[in-house]
C-alpha atoms as a PDB file:
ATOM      1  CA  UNK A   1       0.000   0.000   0.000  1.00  0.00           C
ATOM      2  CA  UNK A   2       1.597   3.330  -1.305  1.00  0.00           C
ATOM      3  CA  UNK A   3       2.105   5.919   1.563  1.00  0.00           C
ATOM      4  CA  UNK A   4       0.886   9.389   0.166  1.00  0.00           C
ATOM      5  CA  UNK A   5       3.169  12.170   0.960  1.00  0.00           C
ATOM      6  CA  UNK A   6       2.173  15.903   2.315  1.00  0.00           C
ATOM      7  CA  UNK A   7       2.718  17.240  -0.442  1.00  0.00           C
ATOM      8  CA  UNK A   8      -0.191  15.235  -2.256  1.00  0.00           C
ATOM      9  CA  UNK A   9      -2.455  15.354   0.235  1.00  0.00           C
ATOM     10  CA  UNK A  10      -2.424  18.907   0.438  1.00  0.00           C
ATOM     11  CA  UNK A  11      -2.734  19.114  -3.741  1.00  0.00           C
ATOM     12  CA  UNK A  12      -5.634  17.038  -3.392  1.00  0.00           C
ATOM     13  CA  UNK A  13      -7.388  19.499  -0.926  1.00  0.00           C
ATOM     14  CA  UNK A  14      -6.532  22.634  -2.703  1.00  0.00           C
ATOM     15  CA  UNK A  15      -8.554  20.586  -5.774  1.00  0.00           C
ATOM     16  CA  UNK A  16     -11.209  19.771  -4.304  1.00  0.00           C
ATOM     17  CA  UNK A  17     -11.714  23.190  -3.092  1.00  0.00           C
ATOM     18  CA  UNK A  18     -11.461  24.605  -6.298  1.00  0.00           C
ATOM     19  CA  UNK A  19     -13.537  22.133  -8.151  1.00  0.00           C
ATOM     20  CA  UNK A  20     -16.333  23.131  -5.149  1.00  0.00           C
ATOM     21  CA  UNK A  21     -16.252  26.711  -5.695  1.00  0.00           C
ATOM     22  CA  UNK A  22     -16.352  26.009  -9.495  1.00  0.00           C
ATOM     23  CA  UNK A  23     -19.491  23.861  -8.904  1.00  0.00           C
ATOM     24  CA  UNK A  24     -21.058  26.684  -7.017  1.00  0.00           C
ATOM     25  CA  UNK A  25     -20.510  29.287  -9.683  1.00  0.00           C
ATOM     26  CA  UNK A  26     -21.930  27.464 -12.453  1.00  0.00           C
ATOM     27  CA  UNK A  27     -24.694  26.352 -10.227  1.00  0.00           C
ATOM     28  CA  UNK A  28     -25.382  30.286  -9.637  1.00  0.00           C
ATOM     29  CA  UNK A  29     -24.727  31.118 -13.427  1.00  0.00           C
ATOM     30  CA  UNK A  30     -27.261  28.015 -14.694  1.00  0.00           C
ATOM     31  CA  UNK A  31     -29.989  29.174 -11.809  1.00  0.00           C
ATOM     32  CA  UNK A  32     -29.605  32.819 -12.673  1.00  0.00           C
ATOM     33  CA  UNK A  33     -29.792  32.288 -16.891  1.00  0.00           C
ATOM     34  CA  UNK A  34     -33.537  29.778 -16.075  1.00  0.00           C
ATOM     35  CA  UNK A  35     -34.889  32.732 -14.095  1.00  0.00           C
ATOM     36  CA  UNK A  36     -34.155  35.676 -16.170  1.00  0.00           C
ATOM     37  CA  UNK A  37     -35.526  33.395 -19.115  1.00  0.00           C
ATOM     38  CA  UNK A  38     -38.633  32.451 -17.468  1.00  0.00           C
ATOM     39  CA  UNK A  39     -38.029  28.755 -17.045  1.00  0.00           C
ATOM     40  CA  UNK A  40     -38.255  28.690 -13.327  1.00  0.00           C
ATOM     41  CA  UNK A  41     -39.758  31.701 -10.907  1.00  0.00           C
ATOM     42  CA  UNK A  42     -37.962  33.124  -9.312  1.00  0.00           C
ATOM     43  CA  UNK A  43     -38.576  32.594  -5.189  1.00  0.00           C
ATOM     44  CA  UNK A  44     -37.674  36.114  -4.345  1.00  0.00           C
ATOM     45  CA  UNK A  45     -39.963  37.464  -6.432  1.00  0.00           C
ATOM     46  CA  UNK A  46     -42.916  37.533  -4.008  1.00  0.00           C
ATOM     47  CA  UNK A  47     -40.907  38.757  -1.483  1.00  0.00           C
ATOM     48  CA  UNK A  48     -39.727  42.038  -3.321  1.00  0.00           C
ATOM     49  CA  UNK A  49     -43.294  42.381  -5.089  1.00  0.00           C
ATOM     50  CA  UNK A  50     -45.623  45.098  -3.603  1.00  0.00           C
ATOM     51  CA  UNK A  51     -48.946  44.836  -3.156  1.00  0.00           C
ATOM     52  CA  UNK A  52     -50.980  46.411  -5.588  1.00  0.00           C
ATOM     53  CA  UNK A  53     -54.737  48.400  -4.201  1.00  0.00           C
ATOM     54  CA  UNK A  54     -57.234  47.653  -7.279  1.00  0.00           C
ATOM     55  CA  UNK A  55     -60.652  48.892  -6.656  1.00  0.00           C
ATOM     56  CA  UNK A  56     -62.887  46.931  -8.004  1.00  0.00           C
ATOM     57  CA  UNK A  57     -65.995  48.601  -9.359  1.00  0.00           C
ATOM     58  CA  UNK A  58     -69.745  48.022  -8.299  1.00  0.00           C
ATOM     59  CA  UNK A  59     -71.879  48.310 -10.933  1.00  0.00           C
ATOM     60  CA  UNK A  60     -74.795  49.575  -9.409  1.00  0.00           C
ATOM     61  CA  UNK A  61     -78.168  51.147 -10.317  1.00  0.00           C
ATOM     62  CA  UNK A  62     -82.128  51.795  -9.690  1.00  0.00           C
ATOM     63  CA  UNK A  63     -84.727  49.429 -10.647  1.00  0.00           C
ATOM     64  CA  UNK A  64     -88.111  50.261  -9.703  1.00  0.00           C
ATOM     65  CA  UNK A  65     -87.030  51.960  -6.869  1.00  0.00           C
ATOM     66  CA  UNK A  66     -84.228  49.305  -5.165  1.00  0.00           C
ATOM     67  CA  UNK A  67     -80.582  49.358  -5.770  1.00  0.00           C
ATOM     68  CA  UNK A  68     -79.347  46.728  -7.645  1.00  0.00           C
ATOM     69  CA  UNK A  69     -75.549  45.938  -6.850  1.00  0.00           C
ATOM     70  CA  UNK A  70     -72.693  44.027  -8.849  1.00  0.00           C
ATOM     71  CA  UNK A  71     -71.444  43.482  -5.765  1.00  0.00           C
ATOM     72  CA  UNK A  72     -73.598  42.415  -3.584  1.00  0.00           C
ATOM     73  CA  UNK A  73     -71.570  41.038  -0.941  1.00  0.00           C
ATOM     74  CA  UNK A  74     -68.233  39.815   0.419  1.00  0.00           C
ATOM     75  CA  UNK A  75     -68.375  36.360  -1.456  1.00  0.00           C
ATOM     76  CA  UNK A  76     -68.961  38.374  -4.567  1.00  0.00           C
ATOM     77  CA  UNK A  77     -66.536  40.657  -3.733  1.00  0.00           C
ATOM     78  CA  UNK A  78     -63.687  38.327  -3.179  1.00  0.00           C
ATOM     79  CA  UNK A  79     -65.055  36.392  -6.630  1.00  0.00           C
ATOM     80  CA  UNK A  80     -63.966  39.822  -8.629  1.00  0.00           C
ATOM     81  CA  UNK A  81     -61.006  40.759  -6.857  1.00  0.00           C
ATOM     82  CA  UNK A  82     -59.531  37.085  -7.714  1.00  0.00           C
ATOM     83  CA  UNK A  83     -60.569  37.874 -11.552  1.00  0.00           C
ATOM     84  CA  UNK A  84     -58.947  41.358 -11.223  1.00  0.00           C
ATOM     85  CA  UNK A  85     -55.888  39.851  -9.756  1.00  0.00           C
ATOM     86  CA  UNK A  86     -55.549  37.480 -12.416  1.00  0.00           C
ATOM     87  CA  UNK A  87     -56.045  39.251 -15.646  1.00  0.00           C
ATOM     88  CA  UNK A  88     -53.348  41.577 -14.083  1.00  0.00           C
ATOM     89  CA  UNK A  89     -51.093  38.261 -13.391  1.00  0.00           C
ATOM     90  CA  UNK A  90     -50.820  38.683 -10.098  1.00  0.00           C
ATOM     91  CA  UNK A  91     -51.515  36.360  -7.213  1.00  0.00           C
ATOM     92  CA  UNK A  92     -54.767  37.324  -4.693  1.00  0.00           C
ATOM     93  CA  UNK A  93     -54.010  38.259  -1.498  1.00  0.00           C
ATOM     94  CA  UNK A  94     -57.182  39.390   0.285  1.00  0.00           C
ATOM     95  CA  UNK A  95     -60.410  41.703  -0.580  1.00  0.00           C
ATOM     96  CA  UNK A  96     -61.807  44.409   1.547  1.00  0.00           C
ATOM     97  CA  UNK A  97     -65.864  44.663   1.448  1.00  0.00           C
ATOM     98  CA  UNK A  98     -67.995  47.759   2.845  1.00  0.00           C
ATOM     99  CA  UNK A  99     -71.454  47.914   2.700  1.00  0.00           C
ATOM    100  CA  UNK A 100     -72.511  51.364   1.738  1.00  0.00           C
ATOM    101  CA  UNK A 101     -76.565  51.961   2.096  1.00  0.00           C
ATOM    102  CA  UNK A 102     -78.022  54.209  -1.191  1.00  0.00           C
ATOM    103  CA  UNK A 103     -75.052  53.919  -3.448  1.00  0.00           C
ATOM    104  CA  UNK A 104     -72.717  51.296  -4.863  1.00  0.00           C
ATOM    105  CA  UNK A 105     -70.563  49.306  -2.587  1.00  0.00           C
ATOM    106  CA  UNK A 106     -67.356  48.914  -1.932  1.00  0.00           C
ATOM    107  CA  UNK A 107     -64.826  46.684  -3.050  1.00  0.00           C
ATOM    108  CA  UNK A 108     -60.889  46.699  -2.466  1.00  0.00           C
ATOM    109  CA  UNK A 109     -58.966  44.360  -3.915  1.00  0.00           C
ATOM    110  CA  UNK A 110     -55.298  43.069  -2.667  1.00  0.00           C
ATOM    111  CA  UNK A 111     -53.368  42.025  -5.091  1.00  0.00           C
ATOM    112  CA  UNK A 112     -49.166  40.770  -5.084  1.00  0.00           C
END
């Protein structure tokens, strides 16, 4: 059995290091070129995103003498604000519903 000198050892080592950090850099490169092309998103996205206020319009008006609403209620509500959300492409965080007696309601939207 050959007896490996210092010398070797140490060669061996400073290789394996290198090939490591090499490994890591292309890993970053290859990561980096898929999300700038689209291929994979991009985790950090959502965290640097803001959230985005859409109103979302009631549609309201007078027949005979009652108001009739678009939005009617928070169901309703959260139904348009996911629609809104997604035609903008972005992801639906939460809607905001307020009941307003004699003219339209309203609807706030949450979008990221």
């Amino acid at each position: 059995m050959p007896i490996k000198s210092k010398k070797n050892k140490k060669r061996f080592s400073k290789n394996k290091h290198i090939i490591l950090i090499l490994a890591i850099v292309l890993l970053i490169i290859f990561l980096t070129i898929l999300f700038e092309n689209g291929l994979i998103k991009n985790p950090l996205d959502k965290l640097v995103k803001k959230t985005q206020e859409i109103n979302a319009k009631d549609l309201c008006s007078i027949i005979a003498g009652n108001i009739i609403h678009t939005v009617s209620d928070e169901g309703e509500c959260k139904l348009q604000c996911r629609a809104e959300c997604e035609t903008r492409d972005l992801e639906f965080q939460k809607s905001n519903f307020q009941l307003i007696e004699n003219d339209c309601n309203s609807c706030i939207c949450y979008c990221k």
